[in-house]
N, C-alpha and C. Protein backbone atom coordinates (compact mmCIF):
# COMPACT_ATOMS: atom_id res chain seq x y z
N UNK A 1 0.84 -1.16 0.00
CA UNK A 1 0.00 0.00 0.00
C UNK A 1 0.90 1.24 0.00
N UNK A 2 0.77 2.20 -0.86
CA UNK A 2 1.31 3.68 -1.15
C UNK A 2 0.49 4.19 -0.18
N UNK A 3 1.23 5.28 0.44
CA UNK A 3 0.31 6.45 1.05
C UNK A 3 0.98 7.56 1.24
N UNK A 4 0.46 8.56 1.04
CA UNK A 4 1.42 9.74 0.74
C UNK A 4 1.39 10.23 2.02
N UNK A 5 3.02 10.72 2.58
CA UNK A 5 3.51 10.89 3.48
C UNK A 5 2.77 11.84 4.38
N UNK A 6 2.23 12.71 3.85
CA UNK A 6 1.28 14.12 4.15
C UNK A 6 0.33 13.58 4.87
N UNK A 7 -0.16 12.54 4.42
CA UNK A 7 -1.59 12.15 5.13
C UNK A 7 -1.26 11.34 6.16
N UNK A 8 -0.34 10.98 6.59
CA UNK A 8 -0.34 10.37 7.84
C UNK A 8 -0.66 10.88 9.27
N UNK A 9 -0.95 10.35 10.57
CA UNK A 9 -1.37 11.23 11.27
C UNK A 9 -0.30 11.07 12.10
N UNK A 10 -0.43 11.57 13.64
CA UNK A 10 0.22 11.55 14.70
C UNK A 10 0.07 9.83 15.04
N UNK A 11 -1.19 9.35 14.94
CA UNK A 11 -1.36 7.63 15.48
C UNK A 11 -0.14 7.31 14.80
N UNK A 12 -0.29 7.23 13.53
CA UNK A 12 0.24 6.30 12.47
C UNK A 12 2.06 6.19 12.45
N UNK A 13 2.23 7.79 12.86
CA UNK A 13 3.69 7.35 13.50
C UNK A 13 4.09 6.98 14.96
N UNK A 14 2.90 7.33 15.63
CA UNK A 14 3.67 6.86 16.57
C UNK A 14 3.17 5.16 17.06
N UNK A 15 2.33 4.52 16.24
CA UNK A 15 2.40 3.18 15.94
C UNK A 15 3.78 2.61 15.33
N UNK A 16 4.08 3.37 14.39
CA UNK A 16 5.31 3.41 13.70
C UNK A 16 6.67 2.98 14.91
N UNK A 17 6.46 4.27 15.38
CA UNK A 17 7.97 4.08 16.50
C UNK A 17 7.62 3.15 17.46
N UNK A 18 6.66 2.34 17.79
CA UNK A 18 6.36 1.24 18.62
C UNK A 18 6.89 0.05 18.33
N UNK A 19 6.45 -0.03 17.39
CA UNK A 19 6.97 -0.96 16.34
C UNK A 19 8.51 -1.15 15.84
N UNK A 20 8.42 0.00 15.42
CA UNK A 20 10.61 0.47 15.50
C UNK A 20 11.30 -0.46 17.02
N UNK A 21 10.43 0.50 18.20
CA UNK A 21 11.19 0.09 19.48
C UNK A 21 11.30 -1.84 19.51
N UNK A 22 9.95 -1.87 19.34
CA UNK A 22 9.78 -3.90 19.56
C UNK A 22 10.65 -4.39 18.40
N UNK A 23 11.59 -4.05 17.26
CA UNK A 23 12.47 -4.80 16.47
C UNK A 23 13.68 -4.07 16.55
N UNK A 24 13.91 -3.24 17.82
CA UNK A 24 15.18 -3.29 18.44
C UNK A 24 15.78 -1.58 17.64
N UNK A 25 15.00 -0.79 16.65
CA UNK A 25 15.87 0.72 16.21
C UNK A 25 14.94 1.80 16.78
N UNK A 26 15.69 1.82 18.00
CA UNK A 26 15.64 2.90 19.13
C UNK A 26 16.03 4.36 18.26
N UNK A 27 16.34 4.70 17.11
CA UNK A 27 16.52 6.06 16.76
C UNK A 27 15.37 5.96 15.51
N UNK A 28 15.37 4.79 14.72
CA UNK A 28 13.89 5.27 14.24
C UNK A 28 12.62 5.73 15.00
N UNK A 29 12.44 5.10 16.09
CA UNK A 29 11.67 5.40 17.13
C UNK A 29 11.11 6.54 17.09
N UNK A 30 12.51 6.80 17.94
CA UNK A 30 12.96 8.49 18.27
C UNK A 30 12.36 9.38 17.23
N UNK A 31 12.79 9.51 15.77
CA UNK A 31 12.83 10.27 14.82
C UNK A 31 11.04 10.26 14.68
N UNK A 32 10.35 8.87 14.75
CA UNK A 32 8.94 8.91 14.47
C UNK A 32 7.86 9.36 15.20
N UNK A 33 8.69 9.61 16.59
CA UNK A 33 8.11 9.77 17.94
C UNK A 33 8.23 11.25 17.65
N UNK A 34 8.92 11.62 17.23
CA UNK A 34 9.20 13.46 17.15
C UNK A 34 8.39 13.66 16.28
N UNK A 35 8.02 13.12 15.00
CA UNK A 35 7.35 13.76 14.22
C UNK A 35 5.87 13.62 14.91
N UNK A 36 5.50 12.52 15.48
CA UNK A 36 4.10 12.27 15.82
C UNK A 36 3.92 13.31 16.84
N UNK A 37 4.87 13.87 17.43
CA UNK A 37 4.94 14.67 18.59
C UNK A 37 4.57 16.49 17.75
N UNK A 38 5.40 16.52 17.03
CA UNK A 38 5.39 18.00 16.04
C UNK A 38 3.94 17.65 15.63
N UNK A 39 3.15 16.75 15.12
CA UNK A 39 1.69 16.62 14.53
C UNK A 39 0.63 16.80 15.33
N UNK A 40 0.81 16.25 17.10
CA UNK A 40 -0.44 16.88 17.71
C UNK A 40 -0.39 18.48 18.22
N UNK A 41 -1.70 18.41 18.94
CA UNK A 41 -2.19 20.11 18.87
C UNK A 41 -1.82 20.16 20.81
N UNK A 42 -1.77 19.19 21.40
CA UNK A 42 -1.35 19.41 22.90
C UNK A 42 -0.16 19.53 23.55
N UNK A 43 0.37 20.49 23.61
CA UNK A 43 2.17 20.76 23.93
C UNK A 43 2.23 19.42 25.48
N UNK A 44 1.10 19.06 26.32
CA UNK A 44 1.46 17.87 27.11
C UNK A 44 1.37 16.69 26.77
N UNK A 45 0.58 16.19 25.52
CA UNK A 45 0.94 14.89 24.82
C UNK A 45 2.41 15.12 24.12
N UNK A 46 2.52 15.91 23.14
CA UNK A 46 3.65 16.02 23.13
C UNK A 46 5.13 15.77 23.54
N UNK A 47 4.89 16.67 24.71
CA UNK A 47 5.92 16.08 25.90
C UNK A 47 6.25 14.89 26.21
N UNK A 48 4.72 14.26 26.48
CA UNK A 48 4.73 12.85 26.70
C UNK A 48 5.52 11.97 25.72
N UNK A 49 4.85 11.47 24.21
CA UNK A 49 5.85 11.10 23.51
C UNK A 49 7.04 11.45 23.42
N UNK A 50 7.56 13.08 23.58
CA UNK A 50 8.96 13.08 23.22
C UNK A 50 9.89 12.28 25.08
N UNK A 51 8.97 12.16 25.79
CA UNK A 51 9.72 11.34 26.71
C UNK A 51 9.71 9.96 26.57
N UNK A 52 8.80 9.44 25.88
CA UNK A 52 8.61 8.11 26.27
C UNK A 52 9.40 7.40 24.96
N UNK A 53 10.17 8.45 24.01
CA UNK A 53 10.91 7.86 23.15
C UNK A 53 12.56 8.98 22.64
N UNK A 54 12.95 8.66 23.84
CA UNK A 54 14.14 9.72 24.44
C UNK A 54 15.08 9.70 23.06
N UNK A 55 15.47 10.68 22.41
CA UNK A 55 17.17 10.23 21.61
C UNK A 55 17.93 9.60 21.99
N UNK A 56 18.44 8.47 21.60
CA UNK A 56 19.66 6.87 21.97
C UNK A 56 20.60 7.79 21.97
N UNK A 57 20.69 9.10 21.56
CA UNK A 57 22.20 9.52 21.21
C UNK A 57 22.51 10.13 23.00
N UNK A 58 21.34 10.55 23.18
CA UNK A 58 21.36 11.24 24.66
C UNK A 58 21.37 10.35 25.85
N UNK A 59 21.30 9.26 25.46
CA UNK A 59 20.85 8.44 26.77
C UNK A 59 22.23 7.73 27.08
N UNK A 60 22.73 7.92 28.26
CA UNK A 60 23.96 7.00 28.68
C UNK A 60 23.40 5.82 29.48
N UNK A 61 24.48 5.08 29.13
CA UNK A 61 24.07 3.75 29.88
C UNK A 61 25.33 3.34 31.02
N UNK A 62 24.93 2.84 32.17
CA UNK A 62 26.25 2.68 32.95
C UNK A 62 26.87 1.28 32.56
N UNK A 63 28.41 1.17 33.28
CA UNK A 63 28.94 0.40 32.51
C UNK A 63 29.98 -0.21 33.65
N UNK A 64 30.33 -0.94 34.18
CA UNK A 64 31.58 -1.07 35.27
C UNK A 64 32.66 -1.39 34.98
């Protein structure tokens, strides 16, 4: 199925980056989670997604 990029909504990517996360690419995620985030109209959903799909580049992990 074609679908032109325009018409997608906020769901559809951030189904997208769910999906990304469960086959392991934590920066597609990220990138899909931002856009779904730029597409809604509530600066606190927003927020929400852009937390619940942090940049891998930002996130440290500890290490011993």
């Amino acid at each position: 199925m074609n679908r032109d990029p325009a018409d997608l909504t906020a769901a559809d990517h951030l189904d997208a980056a769910r999906e990304m996360t469960t086959t392991n690419r934590p920066y597609l995620a990220h990138l899909l989670a931002e856009e779904a985030a730029r597409r809604t109209t509530s600066p606190a959903t927003a927020a929400d997604i852009r937390a619940a799909f942090p940049d891998p580049a930002l996130i440290r992990e500890e290490t011993d």
